[in-house]
Protein backbone atom coordinates (compact mmCIF):
# COMPACT_ATOMS: atom_id res chain seq x y z
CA UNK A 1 92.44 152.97 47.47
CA UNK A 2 94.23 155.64 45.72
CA UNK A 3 98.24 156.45 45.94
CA UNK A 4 97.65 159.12 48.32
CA UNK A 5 94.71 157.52 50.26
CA UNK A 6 97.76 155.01 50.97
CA UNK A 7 100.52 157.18 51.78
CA UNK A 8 98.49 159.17 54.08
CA UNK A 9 98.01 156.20 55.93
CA UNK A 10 100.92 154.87 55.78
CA UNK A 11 102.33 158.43 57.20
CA UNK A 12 99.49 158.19 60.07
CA UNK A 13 100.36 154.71 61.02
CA UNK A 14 104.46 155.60 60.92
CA UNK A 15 103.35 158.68 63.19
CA UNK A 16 101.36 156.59 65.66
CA UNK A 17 104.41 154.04 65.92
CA UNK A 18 106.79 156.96 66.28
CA UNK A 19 105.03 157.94 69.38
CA UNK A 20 104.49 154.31 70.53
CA UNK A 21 107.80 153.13 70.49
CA UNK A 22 109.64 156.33 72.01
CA UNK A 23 106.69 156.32 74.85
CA UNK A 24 106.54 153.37 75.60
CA UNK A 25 110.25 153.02 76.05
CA UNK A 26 110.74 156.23 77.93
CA UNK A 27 107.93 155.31 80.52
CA UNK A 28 107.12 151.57 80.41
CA UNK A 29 110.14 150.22 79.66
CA UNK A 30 112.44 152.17 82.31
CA UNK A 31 109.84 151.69 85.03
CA UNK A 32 109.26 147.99 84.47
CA UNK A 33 113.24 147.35 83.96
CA UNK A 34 114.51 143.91 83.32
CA UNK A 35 114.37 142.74 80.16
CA UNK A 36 112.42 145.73 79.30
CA UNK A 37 115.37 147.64 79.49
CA UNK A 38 117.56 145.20 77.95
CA UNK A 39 120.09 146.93 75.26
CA UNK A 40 119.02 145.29 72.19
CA UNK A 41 115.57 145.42 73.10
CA UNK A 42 115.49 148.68 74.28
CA UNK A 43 118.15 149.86 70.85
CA UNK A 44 115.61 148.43 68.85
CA UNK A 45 112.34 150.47 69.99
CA UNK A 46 114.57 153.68 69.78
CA UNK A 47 115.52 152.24 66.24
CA UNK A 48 112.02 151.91 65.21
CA UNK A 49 110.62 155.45 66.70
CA UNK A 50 113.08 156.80 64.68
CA UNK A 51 113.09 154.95 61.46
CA UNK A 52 109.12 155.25 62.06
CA UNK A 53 109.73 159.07 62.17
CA UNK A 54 111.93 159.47 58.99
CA UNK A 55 109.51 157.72 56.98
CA UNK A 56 107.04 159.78 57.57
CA UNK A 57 109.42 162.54 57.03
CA UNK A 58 109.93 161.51 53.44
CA UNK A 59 106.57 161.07 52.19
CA UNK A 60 105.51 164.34 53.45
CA UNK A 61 108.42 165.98 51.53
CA UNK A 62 107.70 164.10 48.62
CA UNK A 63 111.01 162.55 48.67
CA UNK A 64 112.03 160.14 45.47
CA UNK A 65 113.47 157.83 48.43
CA UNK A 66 109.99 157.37 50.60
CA UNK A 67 109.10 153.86 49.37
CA UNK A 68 112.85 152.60 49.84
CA UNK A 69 112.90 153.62 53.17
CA UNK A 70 109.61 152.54 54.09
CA UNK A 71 110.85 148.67 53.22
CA UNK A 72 113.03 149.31 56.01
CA UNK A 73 110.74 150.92 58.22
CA UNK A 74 108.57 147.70 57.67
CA UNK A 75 111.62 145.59 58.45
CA UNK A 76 112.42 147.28 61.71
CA UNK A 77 108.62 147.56 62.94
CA UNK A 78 108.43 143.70 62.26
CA UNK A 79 111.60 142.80 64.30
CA UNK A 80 110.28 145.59 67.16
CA UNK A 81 107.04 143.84 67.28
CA UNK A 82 108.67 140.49 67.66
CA UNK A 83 110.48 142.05 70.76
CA UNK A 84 107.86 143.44 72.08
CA UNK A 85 105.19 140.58 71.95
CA UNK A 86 106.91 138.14 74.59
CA UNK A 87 106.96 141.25 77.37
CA UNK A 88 104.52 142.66 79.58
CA UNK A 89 102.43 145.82 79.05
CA UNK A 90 103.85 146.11 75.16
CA UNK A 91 100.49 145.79 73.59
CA UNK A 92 100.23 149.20 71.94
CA UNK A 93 103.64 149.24 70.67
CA UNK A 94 103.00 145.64 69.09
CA UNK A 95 100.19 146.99 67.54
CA UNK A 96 101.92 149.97 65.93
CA UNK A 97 104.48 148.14 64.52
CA UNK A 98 102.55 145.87 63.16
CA UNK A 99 100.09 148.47 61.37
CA UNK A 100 103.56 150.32 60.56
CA UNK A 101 104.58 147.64 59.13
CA UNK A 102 101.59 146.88 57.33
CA UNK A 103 101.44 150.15 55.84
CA UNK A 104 105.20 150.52 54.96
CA UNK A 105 105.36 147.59 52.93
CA UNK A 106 102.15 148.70 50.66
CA UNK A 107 104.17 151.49 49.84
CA UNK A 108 107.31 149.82 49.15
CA UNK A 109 105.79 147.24 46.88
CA UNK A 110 104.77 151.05 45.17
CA UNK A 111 108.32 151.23 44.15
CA UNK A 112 109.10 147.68 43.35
């Protein structure tokens, strides 16, 4: 795969987790309550929709500071996913995370 082949995915999968994350905790979360809704689990899916977000933001403005952020995009979506996998219904944020995460830290090694 090409540079671009690879930062248009990663930019897909940071969209798709974007969504995800903010969704899921909008809807899922607040209706199932408990430790759904638990500050640091709940911080860290807002975190991650929005770290998610501004990493795609960067690599479609080109920015020189993409790949740096998307090491920490791929930090956050890991720790999100580890939140996430131990609750009930969190399936398709898990799985965004993790192909987030996937994707972000192909592009970080980019930079390395």
């Amino acid at each position: 795969m090409n540079d671009v082949t690879n930062m248009q995915d990663c930019i897909d999968a940071c969209t798709n987790c974007h969504q995800a994350c903010l969704q899921t905790a909008m809807t899922h979360c607040l209706q199932m309550g408990g430790r759904h809704v638990a500050p640091d689990h709940l911080r860290l899916m807002l975190d991650c929709a929005a770290m998610c977000e501004q990493s795609a933001n960067l690599q479609l403005s080109g920015s020189p500071f993409a790949n740096r952020q998307c090491g920490l995009c791929a930090d956050v979506c890991h720790a999100c996913a580890l939140s996430c996998r131990d609750l009930d219904g969190m399936e398709e944020c898990l799985r965004a995370c993790e192909a987030c995460e996937h994707t972000c830290r192909q592009m970080a090694a980019m930079s390395a």
